[in-house]
Each structure stands twice: as structure tokens, then as C-alpha cells.
N, C-alpha and C. Protein backbone atom coordinates (compact mmCIF):
# COMPACT_ATOMS: atom_id res chain seq x y z
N UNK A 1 -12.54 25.21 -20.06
CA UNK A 1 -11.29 24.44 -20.20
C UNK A 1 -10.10 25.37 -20.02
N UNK A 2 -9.24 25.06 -19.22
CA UNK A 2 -8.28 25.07 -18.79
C UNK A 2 -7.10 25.37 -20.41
N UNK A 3 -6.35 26.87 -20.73
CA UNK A 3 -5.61 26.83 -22.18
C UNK A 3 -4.40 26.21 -21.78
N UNK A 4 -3.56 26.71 -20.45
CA UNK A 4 -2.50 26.43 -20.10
C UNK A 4 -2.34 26.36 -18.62
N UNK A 5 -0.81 25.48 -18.62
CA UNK A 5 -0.48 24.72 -17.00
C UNK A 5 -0.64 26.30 -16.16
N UNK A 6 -0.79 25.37 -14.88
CA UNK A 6 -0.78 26.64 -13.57
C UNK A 6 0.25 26.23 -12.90
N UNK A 7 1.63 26.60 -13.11
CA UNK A 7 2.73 26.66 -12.34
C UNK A 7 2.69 27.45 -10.52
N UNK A 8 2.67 26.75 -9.78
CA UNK A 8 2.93 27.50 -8.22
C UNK A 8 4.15 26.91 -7.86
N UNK A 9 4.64 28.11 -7.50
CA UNK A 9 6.08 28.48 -7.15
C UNK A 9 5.71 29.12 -5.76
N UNK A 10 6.72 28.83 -4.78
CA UNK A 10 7.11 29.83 -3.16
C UNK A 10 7.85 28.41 -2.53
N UNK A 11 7.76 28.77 -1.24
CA UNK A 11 8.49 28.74 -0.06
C UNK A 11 8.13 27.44 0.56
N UNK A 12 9.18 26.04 0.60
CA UNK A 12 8.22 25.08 1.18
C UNK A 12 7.40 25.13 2.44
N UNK A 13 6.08 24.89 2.41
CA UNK A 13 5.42 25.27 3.76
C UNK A 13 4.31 26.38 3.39
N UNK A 14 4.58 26.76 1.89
CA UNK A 14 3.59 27.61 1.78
C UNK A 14 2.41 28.00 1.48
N UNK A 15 1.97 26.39 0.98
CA UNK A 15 0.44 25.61 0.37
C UNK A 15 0.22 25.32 -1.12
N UNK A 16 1.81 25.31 -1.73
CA UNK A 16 1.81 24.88 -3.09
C UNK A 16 0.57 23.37 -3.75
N UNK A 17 1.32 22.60 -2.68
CA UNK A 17 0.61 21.18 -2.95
C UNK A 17 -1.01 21.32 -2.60
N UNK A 18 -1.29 21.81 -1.27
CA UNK A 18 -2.72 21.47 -0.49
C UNK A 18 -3.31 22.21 -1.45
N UNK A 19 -2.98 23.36 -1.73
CA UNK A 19 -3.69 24.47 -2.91
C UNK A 19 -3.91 23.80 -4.29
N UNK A 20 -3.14 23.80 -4.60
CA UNK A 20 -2.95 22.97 -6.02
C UNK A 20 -3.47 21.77 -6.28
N UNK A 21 -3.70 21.07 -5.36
CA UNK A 21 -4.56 19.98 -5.91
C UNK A 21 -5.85 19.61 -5.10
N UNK A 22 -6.03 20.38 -4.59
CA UNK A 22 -8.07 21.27 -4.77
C UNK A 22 -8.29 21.88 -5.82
N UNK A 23 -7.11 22.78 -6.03
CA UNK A 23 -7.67 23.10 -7.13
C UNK A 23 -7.76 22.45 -8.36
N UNK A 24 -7.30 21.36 -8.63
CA UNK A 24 -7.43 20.50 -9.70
C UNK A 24 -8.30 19.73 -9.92
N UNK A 25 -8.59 19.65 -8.10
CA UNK A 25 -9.53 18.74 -8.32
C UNK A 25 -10.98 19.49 -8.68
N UNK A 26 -10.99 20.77 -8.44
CA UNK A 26 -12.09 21.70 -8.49
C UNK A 26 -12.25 21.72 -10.19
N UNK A 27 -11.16 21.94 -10.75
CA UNK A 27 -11.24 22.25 -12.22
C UNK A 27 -11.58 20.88 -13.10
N UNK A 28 -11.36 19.90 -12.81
CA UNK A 28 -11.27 18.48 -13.27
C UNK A 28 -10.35 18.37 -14.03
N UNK A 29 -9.25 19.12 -13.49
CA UNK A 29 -7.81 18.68 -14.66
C UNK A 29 -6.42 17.80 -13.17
N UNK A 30 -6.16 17.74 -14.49
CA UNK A 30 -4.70 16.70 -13.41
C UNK A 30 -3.88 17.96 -12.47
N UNK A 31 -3.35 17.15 -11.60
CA UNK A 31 -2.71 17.95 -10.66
C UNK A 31 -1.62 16.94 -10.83
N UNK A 32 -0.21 17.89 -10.78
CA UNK A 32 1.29 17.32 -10.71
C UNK A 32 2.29 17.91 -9.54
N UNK A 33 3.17 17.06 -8.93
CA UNK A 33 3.70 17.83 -7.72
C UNK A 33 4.81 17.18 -8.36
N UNK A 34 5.78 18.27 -8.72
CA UNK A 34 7.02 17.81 -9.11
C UNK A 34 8.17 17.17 -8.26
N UNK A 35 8.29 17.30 -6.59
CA UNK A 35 8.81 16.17 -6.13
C UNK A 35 8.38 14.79 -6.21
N UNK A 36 6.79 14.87 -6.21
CA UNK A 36 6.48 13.82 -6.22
C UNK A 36 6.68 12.67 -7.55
N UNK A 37 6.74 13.39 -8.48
CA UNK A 37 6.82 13.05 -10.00
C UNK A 37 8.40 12.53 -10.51
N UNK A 38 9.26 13.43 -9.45
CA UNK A 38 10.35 12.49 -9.51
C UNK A 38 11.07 11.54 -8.43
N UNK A 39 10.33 11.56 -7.44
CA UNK A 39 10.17 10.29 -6.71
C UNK A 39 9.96 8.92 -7.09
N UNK A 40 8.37 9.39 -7.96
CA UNK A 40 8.05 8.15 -8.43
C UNK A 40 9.07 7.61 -9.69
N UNK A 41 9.58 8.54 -10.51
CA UNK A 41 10.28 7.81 -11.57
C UNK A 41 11.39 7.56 -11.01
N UNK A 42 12.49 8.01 -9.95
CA UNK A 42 13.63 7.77 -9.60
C UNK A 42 13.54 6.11 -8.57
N UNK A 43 11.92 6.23 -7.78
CA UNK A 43 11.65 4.74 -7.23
C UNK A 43 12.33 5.53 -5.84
N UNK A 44 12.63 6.80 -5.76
CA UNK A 44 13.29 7.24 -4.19
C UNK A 44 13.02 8.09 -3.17
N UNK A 45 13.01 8.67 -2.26
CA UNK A 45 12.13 9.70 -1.69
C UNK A 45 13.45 10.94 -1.95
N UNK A 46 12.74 11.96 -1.93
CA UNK A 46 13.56 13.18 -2.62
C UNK A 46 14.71 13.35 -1.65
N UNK A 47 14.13 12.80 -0.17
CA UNK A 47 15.75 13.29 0.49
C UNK A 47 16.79 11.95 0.13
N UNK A 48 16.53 11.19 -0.16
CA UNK A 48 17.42 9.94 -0.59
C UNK A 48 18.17 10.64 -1.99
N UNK A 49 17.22 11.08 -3.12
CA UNK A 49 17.65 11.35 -4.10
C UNK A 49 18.79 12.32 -3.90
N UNK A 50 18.53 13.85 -2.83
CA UNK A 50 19.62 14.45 -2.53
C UNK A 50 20.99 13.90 -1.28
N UNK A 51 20.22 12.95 -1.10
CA UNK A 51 21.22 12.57 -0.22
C UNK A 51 22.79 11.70 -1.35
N UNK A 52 22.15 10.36 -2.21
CA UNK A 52 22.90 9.92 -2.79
C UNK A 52 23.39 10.29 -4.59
N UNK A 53 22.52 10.95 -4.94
CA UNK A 53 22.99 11.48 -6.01
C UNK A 53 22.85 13.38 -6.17
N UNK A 54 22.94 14.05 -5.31
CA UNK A 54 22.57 15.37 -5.12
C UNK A 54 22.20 16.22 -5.84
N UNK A 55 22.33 17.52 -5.03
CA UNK A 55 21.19 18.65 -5.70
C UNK A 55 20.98 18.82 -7.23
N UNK A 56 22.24 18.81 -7.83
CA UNK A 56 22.36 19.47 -8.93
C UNK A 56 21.47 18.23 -9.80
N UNK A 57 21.84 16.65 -9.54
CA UNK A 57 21.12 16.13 -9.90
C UNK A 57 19.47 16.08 -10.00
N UNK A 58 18.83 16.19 -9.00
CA UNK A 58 17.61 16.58 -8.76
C UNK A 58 17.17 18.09 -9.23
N UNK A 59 17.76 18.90 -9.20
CA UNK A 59 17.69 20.21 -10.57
C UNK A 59 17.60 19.80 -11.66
N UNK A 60 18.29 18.98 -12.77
CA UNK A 60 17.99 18.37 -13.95
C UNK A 60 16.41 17.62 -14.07
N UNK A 61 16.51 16.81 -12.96
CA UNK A 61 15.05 16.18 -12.92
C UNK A 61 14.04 17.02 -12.62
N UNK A 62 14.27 17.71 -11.95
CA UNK A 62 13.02 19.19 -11.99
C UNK A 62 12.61 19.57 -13.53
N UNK A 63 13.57 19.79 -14.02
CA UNK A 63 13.39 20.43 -15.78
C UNK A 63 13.02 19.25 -16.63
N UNK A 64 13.36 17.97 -16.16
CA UNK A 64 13.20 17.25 -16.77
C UNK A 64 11.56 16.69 -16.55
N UNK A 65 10.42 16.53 -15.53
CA UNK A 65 9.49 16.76 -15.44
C UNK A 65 8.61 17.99 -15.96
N UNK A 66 8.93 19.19 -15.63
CA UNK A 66 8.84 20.35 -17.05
C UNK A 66 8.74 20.24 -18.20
N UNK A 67 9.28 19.40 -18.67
CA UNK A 67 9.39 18.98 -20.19
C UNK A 67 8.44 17.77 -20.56
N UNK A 68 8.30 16.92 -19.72
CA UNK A 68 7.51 15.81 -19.66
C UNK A 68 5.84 16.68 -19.73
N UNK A 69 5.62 17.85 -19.35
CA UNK A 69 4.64 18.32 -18.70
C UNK A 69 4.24 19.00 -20.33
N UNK A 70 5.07 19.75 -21.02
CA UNK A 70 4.65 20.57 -21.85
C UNK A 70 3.93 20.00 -23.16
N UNK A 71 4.02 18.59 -23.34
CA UNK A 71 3.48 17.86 -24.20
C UNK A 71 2.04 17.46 -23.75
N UNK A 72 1.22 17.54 -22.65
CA UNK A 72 0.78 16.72 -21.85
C UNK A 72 -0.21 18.05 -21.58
N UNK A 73 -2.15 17.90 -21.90
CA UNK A 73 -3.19 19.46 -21.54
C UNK A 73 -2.41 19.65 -20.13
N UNK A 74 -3.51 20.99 -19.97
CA UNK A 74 -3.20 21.77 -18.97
C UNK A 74 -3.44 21.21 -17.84
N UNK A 75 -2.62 21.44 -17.14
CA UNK A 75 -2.73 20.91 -15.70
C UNK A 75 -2.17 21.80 -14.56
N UNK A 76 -2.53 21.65 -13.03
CA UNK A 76 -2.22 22.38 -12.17
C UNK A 76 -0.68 21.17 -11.38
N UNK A 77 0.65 22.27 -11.21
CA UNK A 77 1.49 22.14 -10.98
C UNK A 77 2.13 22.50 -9.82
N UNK A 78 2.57 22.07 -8.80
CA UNK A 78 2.98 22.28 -7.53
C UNK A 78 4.18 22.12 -8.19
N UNK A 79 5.32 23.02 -7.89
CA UNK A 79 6.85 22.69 -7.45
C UNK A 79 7.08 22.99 -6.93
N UNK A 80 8.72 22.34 -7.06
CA UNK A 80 9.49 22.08 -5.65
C UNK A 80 10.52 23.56 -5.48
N UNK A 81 10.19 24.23 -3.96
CA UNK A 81 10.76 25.07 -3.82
C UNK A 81 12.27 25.83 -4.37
N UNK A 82 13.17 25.11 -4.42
CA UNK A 82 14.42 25.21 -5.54
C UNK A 82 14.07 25.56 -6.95
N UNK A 83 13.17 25.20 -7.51
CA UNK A 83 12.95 24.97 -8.60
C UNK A 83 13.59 26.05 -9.74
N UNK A 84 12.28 26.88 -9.19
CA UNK A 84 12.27 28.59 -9.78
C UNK A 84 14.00 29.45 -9.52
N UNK A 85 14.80 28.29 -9.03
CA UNK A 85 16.06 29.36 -8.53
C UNK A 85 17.00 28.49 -10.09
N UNK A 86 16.59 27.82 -11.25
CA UNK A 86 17.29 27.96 -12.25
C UNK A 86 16.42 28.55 -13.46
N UNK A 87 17.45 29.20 -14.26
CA UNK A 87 16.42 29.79 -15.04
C UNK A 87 15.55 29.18 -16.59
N UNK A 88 16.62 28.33 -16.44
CA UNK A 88 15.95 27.01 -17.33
C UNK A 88 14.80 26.72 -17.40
N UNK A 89 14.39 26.46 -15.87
CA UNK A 89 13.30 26.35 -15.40
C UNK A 89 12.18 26.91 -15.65
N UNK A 90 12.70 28.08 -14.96
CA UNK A 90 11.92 29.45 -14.89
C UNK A 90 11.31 29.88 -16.89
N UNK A 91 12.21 29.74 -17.37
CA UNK A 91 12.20 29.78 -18.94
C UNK A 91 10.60 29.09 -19.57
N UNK A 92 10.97 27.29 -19.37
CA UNK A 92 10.09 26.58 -19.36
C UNK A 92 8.60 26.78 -18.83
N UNK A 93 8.44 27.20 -17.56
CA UNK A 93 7.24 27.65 -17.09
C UNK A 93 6.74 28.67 -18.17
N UNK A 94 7.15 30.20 -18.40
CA UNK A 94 7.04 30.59 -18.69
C UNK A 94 6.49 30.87 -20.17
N UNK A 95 7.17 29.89 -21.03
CA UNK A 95 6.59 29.68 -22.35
C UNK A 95 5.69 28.76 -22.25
N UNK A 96 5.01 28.04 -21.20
CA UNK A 96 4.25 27.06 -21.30
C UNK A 96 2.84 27.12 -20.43
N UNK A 97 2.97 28.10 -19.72
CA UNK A 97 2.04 28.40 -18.56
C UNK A 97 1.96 29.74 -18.15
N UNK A 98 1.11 29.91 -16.70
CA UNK A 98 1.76 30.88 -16.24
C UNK A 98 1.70 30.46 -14.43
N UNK A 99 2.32 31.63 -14.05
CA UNK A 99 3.06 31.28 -13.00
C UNK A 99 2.79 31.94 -11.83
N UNK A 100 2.14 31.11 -10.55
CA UNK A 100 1.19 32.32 -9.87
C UNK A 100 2.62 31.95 -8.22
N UNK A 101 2.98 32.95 -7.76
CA UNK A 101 3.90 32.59 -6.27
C UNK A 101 2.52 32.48 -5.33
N UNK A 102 2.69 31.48 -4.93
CA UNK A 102 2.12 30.90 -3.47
C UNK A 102 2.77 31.27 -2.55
N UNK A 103 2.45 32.85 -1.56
CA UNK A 103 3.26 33.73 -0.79
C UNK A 103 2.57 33.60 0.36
N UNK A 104 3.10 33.19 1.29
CA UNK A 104 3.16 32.84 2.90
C UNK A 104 3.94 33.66 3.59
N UNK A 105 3.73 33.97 4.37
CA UNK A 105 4.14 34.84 5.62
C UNK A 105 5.10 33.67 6.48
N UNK A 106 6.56 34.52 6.35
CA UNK A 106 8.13 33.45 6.49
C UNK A 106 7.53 32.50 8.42
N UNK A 107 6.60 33.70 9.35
CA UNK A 107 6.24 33.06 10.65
C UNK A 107 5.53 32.30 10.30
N UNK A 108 4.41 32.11 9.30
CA UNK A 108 3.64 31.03 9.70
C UNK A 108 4.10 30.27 9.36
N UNK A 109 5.32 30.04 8.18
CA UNK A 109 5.71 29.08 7.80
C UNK A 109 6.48 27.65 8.82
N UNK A 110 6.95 28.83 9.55
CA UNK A 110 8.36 28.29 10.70
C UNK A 110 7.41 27.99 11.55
N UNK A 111 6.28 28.02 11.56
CA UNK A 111 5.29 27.41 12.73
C UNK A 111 4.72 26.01 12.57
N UNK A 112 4.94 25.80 10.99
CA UNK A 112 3.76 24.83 11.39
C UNK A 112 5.02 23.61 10.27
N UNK A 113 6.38 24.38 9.30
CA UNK A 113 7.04 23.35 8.35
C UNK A 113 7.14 22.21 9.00
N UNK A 114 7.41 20.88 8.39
CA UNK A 114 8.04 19.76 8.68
C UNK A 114 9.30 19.92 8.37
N UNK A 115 10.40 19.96 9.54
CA UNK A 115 11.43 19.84 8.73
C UNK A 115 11.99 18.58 8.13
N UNK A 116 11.35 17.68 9.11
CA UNK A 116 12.20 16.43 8.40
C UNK A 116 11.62 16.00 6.87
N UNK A 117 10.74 16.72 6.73
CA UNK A 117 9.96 16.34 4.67
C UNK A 117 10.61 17.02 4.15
N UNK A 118 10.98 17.93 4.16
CA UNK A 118 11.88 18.81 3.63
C UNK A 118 13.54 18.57 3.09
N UNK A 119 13.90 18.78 2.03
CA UNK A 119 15.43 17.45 1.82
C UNK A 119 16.17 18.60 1.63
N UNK A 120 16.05 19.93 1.50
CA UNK A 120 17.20 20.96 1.36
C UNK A 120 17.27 21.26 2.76
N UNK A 121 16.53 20.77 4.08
CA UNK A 121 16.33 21.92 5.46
C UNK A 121 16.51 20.06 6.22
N UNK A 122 16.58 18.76 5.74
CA UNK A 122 16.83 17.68 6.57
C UNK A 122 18.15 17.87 7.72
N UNK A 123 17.58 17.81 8.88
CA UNK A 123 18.28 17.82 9.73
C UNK A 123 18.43 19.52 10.08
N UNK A 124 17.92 20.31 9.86
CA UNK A 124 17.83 21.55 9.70
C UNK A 124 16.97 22.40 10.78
N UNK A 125 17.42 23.42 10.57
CA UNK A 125 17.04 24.70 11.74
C UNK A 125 16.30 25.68 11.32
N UNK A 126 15.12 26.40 12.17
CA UNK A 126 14.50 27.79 11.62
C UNK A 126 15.22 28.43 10.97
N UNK A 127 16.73 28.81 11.50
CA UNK A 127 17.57 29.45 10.84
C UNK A 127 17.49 29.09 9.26
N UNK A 128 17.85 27.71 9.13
CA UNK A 128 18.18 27.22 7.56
C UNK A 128 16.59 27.98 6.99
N UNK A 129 15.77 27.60 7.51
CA UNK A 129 14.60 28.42 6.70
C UNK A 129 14.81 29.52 6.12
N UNK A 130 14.56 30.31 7.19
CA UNK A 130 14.97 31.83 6.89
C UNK A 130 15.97 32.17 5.97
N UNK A 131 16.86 31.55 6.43
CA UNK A 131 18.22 31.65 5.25
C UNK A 131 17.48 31.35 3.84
N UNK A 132 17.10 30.19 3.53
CA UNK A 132 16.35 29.51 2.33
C UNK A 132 15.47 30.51 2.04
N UNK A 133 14.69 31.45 2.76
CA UNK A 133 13.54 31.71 2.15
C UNK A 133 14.21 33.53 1.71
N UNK A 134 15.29 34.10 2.29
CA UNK A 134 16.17 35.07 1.91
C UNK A 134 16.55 34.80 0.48
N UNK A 135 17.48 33.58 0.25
CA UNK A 135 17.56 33.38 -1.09
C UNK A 135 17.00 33.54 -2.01
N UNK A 136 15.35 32.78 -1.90
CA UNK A 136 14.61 32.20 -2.92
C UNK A 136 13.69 33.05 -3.09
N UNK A 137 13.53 34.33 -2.06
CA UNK A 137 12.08 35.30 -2.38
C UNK A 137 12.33 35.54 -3.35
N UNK A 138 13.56 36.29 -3.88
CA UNK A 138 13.78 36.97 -4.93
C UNK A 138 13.13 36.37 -6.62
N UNK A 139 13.73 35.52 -6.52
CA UNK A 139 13.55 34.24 -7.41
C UNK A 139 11.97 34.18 -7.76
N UNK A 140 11.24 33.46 -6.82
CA UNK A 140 9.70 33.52 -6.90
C UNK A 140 9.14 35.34 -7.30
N UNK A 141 9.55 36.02 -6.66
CA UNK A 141 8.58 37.21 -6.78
C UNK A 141 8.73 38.01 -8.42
N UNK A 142 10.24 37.39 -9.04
CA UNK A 142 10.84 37.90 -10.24
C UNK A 142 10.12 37.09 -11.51
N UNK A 143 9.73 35.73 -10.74
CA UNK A 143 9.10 34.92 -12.56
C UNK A 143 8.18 34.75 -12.18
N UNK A 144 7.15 35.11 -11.27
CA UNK A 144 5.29 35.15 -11.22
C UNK A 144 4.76 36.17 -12.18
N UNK A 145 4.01 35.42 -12.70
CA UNK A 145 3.35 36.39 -13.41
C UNK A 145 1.85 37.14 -12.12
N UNK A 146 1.83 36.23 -11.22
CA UNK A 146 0.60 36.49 -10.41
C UNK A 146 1.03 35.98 -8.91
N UNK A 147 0.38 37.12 -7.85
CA UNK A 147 1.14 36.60 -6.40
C UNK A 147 -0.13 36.45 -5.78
N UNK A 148 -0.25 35.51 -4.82
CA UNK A 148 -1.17 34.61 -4.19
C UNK A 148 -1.00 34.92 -2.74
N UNK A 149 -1.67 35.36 -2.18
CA UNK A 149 -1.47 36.20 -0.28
C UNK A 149 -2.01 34.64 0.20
N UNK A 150 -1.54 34.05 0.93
CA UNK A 150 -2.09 32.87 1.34
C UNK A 150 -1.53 32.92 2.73
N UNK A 151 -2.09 34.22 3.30
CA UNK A 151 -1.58 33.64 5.02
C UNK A 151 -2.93 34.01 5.67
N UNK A 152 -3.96 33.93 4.95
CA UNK A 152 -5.25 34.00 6.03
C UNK A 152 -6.00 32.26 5.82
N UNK A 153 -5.31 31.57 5.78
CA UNK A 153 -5.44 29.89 5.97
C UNK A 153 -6.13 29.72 4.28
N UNK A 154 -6.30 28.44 4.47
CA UNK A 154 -6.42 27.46 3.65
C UNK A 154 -7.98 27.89 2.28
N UNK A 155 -9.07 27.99 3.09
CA UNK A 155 -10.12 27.87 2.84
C UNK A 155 -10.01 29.40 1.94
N UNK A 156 -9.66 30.48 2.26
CA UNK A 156 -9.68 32.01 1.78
C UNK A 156 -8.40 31.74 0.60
N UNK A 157 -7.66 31.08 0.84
CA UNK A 157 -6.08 30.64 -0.19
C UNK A 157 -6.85 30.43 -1.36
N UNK A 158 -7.69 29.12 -1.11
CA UNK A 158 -8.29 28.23 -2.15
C UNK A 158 -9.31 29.15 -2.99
N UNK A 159 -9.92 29.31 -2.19
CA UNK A 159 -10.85 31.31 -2.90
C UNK A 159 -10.19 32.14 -4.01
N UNK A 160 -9.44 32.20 -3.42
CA UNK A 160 -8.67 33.96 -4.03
C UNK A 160 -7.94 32.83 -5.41
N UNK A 161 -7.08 31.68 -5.32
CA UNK A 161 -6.62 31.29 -6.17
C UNK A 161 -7.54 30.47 -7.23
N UNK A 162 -8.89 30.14 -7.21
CA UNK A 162 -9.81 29.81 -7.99
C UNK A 162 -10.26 30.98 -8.43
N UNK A 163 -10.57 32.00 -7.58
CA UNK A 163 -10.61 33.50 -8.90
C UNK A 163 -9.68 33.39 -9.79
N UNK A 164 -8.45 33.77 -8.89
CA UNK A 164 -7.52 33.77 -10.01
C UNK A 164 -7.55 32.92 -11.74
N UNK A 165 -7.70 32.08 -11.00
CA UNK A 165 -7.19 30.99 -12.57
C UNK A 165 -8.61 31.38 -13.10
N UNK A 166 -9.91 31.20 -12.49
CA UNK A 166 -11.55 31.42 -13.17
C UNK A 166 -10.80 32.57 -14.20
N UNK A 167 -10.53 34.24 -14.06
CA UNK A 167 -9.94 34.88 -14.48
C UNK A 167 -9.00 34.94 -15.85
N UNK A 168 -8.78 33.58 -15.65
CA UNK A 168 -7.64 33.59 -16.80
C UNK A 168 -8.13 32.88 -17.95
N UNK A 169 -9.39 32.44 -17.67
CA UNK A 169 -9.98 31.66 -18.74
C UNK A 169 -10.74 32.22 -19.68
């Protein structure tokens, strides 16, 4: 059994979600994707949410799923790339879990992202990536407690990060 949440934090595009909920499903615990979690309670898709009530709003609801989470066993957690860039946030994870960066290599990312799923990069350019992922390394590499090499694909990702957590139990 699973003591505490598995927070993944990185770069959208970097296998937070696909990772994270194999692996949940591997462990038999719940898997949570925090855009998705406030999609469903807002009734909106996340670029709507930043489109008509914006970022800063959807930052509150980030923490505010966090909090929903800490009452609630352990579970594996995908968030949303911004996330880890308040420290509120970052706080929360931290006393409640731990926190592994899901680290992708910035080319493969720009090879294969969607930009239009993406609601901070909608309508957006490689450039905006890069820019985004300049910002936010810092951020991710500063509140992991554990870093995750995930640029030799999917199948070796899912490996190395089921050690991992096996490890922590």
C-alpha cells in the first residue's frame, strides 16, 4: 500500500498523464490529473477556463484540487505544468506527498506537443515552448524530491518510475 500521493510535476508534453495513470493503474490506486479535475468541476475545458476567467484564476483551482486531494488515500497525481511555479502549491505537495519531475528532453517535446491542448501555448509557437519550459525548469527541478529521465519512450519511463515509487514503499 501506497503511504502517500505521487505528485508529477514537468513540462507539458512530458508524460505526466500517460505515466501516471499506468501507473495507477499498475498500483490499484486512483489516478488524478489536475486539469482534468478542474474541468470537470468548473463544467469547462481548461482553455475556456483561461480564456474567460484567467490564469490567476485557474492557479487558485490548482491548489484548490490539492487540498481536495490531501483528505482523500494515496493516489497518483498528474499536474498541470504551471502548477509547481506557485509556492503554495509547491508547499502542499510537499507536506503531503512526494514529488517526482517527469523530465523530457525540451526536442522531443517540440516534436511530438499538441499545441492546440495546451491553454498557456493556445495559438502558440515552438518559441512559446521553449520560452515556457526556460521559466518553469527551474521551478520543477527545485521542489522534486526525485527526477524521472523519460526521454527513452514510454515503456522504459513506465519502468524506471514503478521502481521508483516500488522503492518508496
Amino acid at each position: 500500500m501506497l503511504k502517500m500521493h505521487i505528485f508529477l510535476v514537468g513540462m507539458a508534453g512530458a508524460g505526466k498523464t500517460s505515466l501516471g495513470r499506468r501507473l495507477a493503474t499498475n498500483l490499484n490506486i486512483p489516478f488524478v490529473d489536475t486539469d482534468q479535475r478542474i474541468s470537470e468541476i468548473m463544467g469547462m475545458s481548461v482553455i475556456e477556463i483561461f480564456q474567460t476567467l484567467g490564469e490567476q484564476f485557474f492557479r487558485n483551482a490548482e491548489a484548490g484540487v490539492l487540498m481536495e486531494l490531501i483528505g482523500k488515500p494515496p493516489c497518483v497525481v498528474s499536474t498541470g505544468g504551471g502548477l509547481p511555479t506557485v509556492r503554495e502549491n509547491v508547499l502542499l505537495m510537499q507536506n503531503h506527498g512526494v514529488i517526482i519531475h517527469v523530465d523530457r528532453p525540451l526536442d522531443q517535446i517540440l516534436s511530438d506537443i499538441k499545441m492546440d491542448r495546451r491553454p498557456t501555448l493556445a495559438g502558440g509557437s515552438h518559441e512559446n515552448v521553449i520560452d515556457q519550459y526556460n521559466e518553469r525548469i527551474g521551478h520543477y527541478r527545485a521542489c522534486a524530491d526525485y527526477r524521472l529521465d523519460n526521454s527513452h519512450g514510454f515503456a522504459i519511463g513506465l519502468q524506471t518510475l514503478t521502481q521508483m515509487v516500488e522503492n518508496m514503499r
